[in-house]
C-alpha atoms as a PDB file:
ATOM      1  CA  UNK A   1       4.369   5.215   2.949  1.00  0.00           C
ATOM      2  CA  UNK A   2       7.980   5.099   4.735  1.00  0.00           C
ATOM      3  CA  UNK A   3       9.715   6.933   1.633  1.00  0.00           C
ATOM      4  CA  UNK A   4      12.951   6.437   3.142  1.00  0.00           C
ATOM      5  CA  UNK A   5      12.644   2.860   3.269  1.00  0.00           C
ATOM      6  CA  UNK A   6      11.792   2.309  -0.448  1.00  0.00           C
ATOM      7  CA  UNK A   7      14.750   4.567  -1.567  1.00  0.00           C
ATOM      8  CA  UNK A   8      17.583   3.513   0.658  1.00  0.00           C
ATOM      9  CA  UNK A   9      18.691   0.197   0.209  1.00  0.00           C
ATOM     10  CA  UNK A  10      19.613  -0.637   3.642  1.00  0.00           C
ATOM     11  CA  UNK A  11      16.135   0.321   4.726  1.00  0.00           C
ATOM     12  CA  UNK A  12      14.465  -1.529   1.872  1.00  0.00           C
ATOM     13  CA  UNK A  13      16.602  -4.405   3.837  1.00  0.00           C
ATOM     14  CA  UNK A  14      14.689  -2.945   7.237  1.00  0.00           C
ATOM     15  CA  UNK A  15      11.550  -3.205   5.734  1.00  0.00           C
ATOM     16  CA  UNK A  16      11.488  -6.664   4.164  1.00  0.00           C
ATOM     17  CA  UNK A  17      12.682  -7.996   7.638  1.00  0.00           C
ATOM     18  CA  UNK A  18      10.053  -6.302   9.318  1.00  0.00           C
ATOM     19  CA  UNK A  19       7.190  -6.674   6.968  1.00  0.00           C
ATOM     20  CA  UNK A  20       6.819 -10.815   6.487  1.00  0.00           C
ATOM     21  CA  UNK A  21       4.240 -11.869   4.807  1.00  0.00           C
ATOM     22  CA  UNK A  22       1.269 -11.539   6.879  1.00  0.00           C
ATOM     23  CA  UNK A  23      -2.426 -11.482   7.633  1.00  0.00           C
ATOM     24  CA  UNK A  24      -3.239  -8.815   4.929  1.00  0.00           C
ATOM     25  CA  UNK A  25      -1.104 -10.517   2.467  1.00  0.00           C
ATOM     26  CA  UNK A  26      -3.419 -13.645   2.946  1.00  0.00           C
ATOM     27  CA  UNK A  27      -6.580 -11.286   2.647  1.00  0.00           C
ATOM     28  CA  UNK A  28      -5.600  -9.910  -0.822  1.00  0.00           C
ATOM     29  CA  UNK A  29      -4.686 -12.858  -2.296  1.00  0.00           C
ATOM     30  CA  UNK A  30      -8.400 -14.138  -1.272  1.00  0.00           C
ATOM     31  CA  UNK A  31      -9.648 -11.186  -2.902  1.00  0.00           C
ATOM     32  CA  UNK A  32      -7.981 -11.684  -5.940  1.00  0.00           C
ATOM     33  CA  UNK A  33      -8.822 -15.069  -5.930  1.00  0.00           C
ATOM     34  CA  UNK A  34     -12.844 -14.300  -6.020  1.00  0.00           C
ATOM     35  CA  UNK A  35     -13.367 -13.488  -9.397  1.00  0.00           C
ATOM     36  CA  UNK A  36     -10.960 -14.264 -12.475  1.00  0.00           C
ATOM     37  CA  UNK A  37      -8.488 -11.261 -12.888  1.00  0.00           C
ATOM     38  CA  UNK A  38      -5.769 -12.283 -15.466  1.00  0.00           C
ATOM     39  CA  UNK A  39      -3.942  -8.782 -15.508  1.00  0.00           C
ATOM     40  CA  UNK A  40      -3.174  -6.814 -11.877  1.00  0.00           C
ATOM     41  CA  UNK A  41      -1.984  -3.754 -11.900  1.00  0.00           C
ATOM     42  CA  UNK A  42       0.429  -3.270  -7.650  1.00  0.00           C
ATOM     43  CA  UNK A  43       0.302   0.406  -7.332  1.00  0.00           C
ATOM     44  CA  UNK A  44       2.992   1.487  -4.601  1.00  0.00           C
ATOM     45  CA  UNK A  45       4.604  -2.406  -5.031  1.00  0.00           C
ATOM     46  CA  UNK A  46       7.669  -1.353  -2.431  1.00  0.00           C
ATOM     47  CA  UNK A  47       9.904  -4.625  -2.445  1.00  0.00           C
ATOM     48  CA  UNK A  48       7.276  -6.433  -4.494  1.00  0.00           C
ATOM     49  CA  UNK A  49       6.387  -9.524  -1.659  1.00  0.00           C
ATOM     50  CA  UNK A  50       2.251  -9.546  -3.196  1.00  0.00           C
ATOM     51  CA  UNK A  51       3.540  -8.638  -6.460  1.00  0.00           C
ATOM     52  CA  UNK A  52       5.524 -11.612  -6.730  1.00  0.00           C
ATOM     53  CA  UNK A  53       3.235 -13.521  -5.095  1.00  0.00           C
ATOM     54  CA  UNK A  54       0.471 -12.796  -7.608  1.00  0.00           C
ATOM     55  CA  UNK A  55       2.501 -13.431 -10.737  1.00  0.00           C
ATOM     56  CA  UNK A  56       3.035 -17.153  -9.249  1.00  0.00           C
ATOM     57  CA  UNK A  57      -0.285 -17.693  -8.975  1.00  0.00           C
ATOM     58  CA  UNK A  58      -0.268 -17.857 -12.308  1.00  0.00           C
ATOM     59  CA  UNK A  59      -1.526 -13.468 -13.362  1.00  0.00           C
ATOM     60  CA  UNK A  60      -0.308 -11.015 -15.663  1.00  0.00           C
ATOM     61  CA  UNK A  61       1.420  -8.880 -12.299  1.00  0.00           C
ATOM     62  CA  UNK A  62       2.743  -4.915 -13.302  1.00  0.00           C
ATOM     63  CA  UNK A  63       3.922  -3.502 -10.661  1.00  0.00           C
ATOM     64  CA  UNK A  64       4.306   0.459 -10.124  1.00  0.00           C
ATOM     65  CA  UNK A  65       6.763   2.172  -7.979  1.00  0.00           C
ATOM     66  CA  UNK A  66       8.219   5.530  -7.894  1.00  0.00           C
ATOM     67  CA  UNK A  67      11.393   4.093  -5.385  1.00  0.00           C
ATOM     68  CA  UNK A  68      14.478   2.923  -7.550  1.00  0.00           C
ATOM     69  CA  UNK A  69      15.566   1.254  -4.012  1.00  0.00           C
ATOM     70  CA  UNK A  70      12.138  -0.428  -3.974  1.00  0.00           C
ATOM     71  CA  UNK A  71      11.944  -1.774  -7.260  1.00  0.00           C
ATOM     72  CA  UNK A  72      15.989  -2.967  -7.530  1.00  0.00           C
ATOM     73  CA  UNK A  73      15.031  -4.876  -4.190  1.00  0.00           C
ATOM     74  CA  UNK A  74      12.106  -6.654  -5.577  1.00  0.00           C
ATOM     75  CA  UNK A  75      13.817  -7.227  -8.902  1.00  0.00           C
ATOM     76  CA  UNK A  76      16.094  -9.235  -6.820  1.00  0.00           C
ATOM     77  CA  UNK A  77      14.362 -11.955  -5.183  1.00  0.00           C
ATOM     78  CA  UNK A  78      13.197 -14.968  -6.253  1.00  0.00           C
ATOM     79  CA  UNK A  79      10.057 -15.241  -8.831  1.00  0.00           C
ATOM     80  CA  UNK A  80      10.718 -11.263  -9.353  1.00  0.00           C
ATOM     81  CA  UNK A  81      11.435 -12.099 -13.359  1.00  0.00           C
ATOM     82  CA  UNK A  82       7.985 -12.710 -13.618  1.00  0.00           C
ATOM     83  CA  UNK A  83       6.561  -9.582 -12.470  1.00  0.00           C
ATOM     84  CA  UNK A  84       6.453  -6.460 -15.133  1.00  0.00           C
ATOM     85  CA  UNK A  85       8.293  -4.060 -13.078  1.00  0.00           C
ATOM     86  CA  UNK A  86       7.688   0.379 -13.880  1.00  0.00           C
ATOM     87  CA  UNK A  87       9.001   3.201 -11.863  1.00  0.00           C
ATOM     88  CA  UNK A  88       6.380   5.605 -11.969  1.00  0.00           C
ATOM     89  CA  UNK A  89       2.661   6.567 -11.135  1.00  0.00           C
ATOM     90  CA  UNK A  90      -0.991   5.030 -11.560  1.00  0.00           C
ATOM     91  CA  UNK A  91      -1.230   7.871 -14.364  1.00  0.00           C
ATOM     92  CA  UNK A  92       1.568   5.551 -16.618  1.00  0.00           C
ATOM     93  CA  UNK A  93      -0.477   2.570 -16.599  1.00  0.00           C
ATOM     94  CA  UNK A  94      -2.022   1.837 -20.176  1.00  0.00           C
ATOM     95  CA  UNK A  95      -5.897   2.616 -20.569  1.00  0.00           C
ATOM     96  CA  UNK A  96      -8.215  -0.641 -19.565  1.00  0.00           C
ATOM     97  CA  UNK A  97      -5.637  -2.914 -19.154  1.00  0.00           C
ATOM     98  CA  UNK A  98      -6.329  -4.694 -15.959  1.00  0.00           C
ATOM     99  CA  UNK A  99      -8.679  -6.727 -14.373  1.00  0.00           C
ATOM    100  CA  UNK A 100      -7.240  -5.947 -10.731  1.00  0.00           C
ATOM    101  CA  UNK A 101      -5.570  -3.386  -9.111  1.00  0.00           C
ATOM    102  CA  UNK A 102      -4.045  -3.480  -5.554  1.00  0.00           C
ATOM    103  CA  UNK A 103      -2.951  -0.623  -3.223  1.00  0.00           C
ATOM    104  CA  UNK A 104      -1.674  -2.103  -0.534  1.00  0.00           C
ATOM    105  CA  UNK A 105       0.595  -1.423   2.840  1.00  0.00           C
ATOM    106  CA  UNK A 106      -1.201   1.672   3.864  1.00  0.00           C
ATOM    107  CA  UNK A 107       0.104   3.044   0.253  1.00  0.00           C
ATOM    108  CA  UNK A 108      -3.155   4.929  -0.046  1.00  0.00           C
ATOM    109  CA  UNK A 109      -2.517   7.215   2.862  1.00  0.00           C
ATOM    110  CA  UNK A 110       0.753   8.981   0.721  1.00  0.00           C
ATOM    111  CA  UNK A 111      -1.627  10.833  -1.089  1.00  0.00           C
ATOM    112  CA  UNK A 112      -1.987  13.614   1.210  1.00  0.00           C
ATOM    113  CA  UNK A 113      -3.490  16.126  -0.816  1.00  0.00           C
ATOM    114  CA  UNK A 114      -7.018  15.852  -1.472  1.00  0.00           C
ATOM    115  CA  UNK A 115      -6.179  16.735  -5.706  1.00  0.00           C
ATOM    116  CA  UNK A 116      -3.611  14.408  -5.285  1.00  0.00           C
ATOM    117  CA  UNK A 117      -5.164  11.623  -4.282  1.00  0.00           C
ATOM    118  CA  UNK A 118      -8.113  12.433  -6.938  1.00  0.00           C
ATOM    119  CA  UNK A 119      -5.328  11.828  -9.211  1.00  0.00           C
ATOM    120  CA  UNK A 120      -4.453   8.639  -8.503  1.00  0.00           C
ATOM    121  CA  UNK A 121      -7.679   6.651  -8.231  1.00  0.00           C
ATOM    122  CA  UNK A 122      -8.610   8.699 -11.704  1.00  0.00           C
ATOM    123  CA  UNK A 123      -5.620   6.826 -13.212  1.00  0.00           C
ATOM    124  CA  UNK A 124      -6.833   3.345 -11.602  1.00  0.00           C
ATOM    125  CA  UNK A 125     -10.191   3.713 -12.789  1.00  0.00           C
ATOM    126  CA  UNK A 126      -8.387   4.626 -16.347  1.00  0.00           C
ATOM    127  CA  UNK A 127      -5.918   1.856 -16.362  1.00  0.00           C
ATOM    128  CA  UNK A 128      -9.160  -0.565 -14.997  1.00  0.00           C
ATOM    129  CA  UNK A 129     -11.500  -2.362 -17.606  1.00  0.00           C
ATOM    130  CA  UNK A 130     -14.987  -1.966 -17.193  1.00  0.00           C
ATOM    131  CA  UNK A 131     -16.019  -3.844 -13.841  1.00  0.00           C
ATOM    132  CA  UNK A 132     -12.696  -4.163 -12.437  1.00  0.00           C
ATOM    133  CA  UNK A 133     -12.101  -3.988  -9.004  1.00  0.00           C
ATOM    134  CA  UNK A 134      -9.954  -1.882  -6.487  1.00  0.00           C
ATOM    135  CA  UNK A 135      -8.455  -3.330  -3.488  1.00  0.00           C
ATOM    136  CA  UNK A 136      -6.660  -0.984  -1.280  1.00  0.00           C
ATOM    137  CA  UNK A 137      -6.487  -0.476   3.003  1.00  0.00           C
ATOM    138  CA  UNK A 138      -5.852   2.605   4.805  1.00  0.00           C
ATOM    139  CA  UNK A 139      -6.131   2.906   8.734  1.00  0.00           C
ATOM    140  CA  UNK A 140      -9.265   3.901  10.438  1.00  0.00           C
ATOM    141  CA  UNK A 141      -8.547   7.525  12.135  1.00  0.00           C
ATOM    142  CA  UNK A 142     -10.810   6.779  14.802  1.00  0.00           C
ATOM    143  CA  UNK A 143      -8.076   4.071  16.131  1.00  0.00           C
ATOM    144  CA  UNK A 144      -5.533   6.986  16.545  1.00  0.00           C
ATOM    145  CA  UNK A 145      -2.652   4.641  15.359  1.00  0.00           C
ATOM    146  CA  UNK A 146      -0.220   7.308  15.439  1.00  0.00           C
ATOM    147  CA  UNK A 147      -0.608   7.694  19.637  1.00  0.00           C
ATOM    148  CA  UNK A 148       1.624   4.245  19.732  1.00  0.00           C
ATOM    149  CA  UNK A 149       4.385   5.737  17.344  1.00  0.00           C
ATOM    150  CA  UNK A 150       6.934   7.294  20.380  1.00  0.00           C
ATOM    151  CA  UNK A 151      10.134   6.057  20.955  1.00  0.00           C
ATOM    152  CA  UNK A 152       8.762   4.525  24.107  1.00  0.00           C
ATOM    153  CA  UNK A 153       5.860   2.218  22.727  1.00  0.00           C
ATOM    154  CA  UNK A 154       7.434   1.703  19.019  1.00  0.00           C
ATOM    155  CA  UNK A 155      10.987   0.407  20.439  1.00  0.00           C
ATOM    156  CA  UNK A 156      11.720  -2.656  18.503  1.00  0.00           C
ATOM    157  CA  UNK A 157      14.665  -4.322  17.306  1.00  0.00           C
ATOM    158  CA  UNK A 158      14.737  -5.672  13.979  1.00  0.00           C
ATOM    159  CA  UNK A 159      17.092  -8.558  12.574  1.00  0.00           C
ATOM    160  CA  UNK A 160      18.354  -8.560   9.127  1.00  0.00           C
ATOM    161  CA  UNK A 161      19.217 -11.431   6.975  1.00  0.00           C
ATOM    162  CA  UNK A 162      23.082 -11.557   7.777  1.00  0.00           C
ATOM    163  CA  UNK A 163      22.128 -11.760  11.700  1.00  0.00           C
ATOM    164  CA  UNK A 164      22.710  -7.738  11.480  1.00  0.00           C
ATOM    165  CA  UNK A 165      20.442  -6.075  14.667  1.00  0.00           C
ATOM    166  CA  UNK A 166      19.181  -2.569  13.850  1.00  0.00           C
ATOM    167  CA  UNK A 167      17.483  -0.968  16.324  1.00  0.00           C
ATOM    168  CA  UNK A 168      13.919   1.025  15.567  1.00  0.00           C
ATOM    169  CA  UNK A 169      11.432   4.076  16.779  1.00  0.00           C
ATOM    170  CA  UNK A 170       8.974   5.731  15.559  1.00  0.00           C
ATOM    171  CA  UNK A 171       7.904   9.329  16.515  1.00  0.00           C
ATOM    172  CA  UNK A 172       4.861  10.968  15.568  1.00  0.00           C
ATOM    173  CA  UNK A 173       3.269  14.534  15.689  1.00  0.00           C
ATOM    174  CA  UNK A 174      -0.392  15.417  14.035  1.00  0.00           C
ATOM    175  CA  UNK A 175      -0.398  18.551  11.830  1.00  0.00           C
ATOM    176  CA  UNK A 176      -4.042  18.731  10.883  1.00  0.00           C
ATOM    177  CA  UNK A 177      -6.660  18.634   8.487  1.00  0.00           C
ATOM    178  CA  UNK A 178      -6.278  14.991   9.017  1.00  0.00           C
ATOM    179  CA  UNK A 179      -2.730  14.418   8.291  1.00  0.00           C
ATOM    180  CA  UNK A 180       0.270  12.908  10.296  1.00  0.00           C
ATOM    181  CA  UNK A 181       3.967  13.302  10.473  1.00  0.00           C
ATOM    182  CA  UNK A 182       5.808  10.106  11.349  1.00  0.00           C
ATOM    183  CA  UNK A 183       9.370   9.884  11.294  1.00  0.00           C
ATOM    184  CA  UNK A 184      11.287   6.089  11.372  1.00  0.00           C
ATOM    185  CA  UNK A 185      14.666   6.250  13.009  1.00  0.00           C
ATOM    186  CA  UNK A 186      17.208   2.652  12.855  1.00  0.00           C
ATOM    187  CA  UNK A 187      20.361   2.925  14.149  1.00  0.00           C
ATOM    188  CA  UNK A 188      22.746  -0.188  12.829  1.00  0.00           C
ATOM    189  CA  UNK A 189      25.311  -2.413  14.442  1.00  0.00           C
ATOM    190  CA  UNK A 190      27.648  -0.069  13.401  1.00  0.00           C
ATOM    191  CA  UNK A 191      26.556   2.876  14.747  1.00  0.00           C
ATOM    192  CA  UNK A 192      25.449   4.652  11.444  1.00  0.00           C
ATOM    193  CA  UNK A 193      21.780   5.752  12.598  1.00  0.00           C
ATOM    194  CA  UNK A 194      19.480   7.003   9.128  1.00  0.00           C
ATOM    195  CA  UNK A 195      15.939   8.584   9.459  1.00  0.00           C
ATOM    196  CA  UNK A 196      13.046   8.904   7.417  1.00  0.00           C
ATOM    197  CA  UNK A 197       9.854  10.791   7.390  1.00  0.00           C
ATOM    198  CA  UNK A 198       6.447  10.666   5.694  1.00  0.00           C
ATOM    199  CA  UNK A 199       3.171  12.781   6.093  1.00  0.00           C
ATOM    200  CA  UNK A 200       0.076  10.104   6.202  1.00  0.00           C
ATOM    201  CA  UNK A 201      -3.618  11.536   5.387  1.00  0.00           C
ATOM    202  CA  UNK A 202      -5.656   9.409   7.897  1.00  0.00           C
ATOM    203  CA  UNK A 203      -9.229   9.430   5.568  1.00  0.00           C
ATOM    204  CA  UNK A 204     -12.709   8.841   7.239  1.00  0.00           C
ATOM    205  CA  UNK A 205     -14.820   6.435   5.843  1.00  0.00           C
ATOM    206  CA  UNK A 206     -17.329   9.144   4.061  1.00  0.00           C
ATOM    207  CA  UNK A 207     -14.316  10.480   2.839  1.00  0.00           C
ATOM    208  CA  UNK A 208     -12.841   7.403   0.968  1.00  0.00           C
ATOM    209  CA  UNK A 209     -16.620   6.657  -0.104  1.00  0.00           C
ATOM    210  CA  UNK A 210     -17.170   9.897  -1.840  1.00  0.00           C
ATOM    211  CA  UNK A 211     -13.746  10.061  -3.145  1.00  0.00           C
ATOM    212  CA  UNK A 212     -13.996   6.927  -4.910  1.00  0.00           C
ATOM    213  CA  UNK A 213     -17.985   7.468  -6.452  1.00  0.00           C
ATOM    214  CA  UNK A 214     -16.125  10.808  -7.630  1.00  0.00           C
ATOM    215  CA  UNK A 215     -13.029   8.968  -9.871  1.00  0.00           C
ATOM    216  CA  UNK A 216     -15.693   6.447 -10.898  1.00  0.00           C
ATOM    217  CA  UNK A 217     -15.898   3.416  -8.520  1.00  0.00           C
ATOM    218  CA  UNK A 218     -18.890   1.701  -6.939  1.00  0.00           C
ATOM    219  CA  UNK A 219     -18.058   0.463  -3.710  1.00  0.00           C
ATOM    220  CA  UNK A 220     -18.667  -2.684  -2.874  1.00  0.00           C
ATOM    221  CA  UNK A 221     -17.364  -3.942   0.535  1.00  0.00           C
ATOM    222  CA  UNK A 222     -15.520  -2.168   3.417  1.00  0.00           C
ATOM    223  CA  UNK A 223     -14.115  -4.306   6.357  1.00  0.00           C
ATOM    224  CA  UNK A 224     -12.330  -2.971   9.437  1.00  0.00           C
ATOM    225  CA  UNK A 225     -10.294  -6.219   9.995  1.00  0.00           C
ATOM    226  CA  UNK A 226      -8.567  -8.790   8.060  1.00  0.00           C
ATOM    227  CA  UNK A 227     -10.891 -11.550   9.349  1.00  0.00           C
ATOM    228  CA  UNK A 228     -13.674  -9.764   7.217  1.00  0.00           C
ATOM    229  CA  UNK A 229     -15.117  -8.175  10.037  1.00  0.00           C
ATOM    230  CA  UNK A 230     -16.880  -4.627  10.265  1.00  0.00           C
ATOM    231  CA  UNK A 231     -15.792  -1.120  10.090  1.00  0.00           C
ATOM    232  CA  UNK A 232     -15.397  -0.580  13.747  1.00  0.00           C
ATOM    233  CA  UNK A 233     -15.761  -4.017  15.149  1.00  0.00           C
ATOM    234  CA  UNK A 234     -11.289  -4.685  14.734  1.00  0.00           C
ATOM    235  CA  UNK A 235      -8.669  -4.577  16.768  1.00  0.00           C
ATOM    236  CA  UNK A 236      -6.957  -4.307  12.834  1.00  0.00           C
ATOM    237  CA  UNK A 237      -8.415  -0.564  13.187  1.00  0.00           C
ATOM    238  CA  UNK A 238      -8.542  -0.746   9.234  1.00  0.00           C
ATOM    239  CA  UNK A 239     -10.562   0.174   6.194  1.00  0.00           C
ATOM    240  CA  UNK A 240      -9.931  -2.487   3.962  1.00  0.00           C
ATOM    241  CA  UNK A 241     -12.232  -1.388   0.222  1.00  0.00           C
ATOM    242  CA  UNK A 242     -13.095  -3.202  -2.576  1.00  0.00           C
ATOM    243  CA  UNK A 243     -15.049  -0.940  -5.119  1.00  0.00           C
ATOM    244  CA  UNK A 244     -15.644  -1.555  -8.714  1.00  0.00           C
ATOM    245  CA  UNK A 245     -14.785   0.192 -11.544  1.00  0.00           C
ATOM    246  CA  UNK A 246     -18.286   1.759 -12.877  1.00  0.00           C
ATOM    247  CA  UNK A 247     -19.204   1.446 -16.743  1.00  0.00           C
ATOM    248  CA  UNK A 248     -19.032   4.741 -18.069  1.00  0.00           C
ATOM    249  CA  UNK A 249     -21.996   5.314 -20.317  1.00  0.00           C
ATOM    250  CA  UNK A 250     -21.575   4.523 -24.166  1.00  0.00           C
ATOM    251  CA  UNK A 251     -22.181   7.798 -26.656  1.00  0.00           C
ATOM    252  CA  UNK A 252     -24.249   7.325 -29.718  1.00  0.00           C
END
């Protein structure tokens, strides 16, 4: 998760006008759409683009953030009164409330610590009724992603909504047990340049499978692309999960 980018608001601007809506926004909304889910729970919303775009299809959207910047941004736009916005953590979400929950833009790999991470899809599966379902991506490590974040292959220059040009690179440096550093640096039209840095935990697929049996889930599906297609098999380089919410056995 770019942390700088959901708590400064010029590069929650950055963000929104590099981040569209796209072929993984498309993906999640089909997911959502497979099964009825009246109440969603968007853990890790950022601006709130799916968020939004849930509550106008017509469900009961909460939307969790810890970013102030983030969640003023998404307040903002247009359909954003209809989404239940919280600054917070999946461990403030009410007990079986939700049908759905969502983890999406990579927002899974900000849980770098294993206990951590434990953490949050333990609150998920609390805040989850029985049966409901997890969405969430996180990039395939065997990809190596973070090779292509140098200033010389992640040189881009972004345009804001005023016509303002930023210009944008990414540098990158592993630091083990399957973590990276990645730093985002923008410099603006008028010469102010801000920086931001995040550690990302790049999970294997046994990894994220045994994680998730341990907080509770079943999983169901994992694709490697957004056209559905197998781990592996994607230029996407993804792990896209759907798992299920398992029952927990009655007491007599």
């Amino acid at each position: 998760m770019w942390l700088g980018e959901f708590h400064d608001p010029r590069l929650a601007e950055v963000y929104d006008a590099e981040c569209p809506w796209g072929w993984d926004d498309d993906f999640f909304m089909a997911v959502l759409a497979e099964r009825s889910a009246p109440r969603v729970a968007d853990l890790g919303c950022g601006t709130g683009r799916l968020a939004i775009a849930m509550a106008r299809a017509g469900h009961q959207v909460t939307a969790v953030d810890p970013a102030p910047a983030a969640l003023a941004a998404a307040r903002r736009k247009p359909g954003g009164e209809k989404v239940r916005w919280l600054r917070g953590t999946a461990g403030q979400l009410p007990g079986r409330s939700f049908d759905a929950a969502f983890m999406t833009g990579h927002v899974a790999q900000s849980f770098v610590d294993d206990e951590e991470w434990d953490a949050a899809l333990r609150g998920l599966r609390r805040a989850l009724a029985p049966e409901g379902r997890l969405v969430f991506d996180s990039r395939d490590p065997a990809f190596a992603p973070w090779e292509q974040w140098n200033p010389e292959d992640s040189w881009r220059t972004v345009v804001l909504g005023d016509g303002e040009v930023v210009q944008a690179w990414s540098e990158a440096s592993e630091i083990g047990a399957g973590a990276v550093r990645v730093t985002g640096r923008y410099r603006f039209a008028d010469g102010r340049e801000l920086a931001n840095s995040a550690t990302l935990r790049f999970r294997t697929e046994p990894q994220l499978r045994d994680s998730l049996r341990e907080a509770g889930f079943r999983v169901d599906r994992i694709y490697g692309g957004w056209g559905r297609e197998p781990v592996g098999l994607s230029g996407d380089g993804e792990f896209i999960v759907v798992a299920t919410a398992v029952p927990r056995p009655t007491t007599s």
